[in-house]
Protein backbone atom coordinates (compact mmCIF):
# COMPACT_ATOMS: atom_id res chain seq x y z
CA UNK A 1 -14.88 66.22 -325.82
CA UNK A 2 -16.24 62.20 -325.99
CA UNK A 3 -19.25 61.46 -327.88
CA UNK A 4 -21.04 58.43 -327.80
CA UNK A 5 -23.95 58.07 -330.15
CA UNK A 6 -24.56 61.30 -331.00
CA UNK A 7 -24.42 63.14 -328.04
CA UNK A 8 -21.43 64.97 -326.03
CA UNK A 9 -20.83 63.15 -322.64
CA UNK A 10 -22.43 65.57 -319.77
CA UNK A 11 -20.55 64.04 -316.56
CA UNK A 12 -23.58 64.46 -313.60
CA UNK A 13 -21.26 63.89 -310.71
CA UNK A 14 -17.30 65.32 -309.93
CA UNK A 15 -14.31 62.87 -310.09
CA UNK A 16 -13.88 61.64 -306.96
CA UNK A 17 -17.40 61.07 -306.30
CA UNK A 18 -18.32 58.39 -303.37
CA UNK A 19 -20.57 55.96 -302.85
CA UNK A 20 -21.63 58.09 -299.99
CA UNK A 21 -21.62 60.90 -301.99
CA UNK A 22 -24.41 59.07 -304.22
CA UNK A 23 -25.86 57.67 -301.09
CA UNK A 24 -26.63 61.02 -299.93
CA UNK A 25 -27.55 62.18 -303.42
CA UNK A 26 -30.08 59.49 -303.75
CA UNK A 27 -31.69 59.36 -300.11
CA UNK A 28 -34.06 62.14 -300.73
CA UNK A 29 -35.36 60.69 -304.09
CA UNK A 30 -35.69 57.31 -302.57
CA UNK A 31 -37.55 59.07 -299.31
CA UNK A 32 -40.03 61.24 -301.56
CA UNK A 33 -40.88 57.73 -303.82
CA UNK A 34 -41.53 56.08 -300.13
CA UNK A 35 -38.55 53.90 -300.99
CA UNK A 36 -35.87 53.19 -298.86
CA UNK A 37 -32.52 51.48 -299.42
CA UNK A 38 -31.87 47.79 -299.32
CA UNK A 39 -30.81 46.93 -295.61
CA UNK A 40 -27.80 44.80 -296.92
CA UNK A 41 -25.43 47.47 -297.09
CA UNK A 42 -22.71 45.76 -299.03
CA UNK A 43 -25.09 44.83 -301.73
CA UNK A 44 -26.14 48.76 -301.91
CA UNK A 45 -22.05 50.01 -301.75
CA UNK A 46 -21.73 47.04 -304.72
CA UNK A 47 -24.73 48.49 -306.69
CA UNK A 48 -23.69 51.95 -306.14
CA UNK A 49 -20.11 51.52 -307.08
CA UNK A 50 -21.09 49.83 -310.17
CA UNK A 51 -23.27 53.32 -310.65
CA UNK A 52 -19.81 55.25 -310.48
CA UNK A 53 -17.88 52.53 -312.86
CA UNK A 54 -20.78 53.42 -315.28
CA UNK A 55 -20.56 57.38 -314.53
CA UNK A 56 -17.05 57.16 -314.95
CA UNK A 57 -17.35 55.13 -318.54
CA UNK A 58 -20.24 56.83 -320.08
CA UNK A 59 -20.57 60.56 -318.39
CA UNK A 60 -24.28 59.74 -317.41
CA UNK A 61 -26.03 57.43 -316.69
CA UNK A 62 -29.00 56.22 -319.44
CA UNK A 63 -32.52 55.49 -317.87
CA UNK A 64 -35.49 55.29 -320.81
């Protein structure tokens, strides 16, 4: 098991998760805030797949 400062790494999402995947993940958290996603869709797939890189480093992701 990896540990990084402390605490074992918890992975939230399976390998193999998409950017759809966190698209549709996201959508009702974004909805229920009265947020909705950027309309520039590469700029959300870039943002998002820089959310897996970071899932896929660090297990988690860390939000104070």
């Amino acid at each position: 098991m990896s540990e990084t400062g402390g605490y074992a790494l918890r992975p939230r999402f399976e390998p193999g998760t998409s950017v759809d995947d966190l698209k549709a993940y996201m959508a009702p958290f974004v909805a229920t805030l009265g947020y909705k996603f950027n309309t520039d869709e590469e700029f959300v797939d870039a943002v998002l797949a820089s959310e897996l890189d970071i899932l896929g480093r660090d297990g988690d992701v860390f939000c104070p």
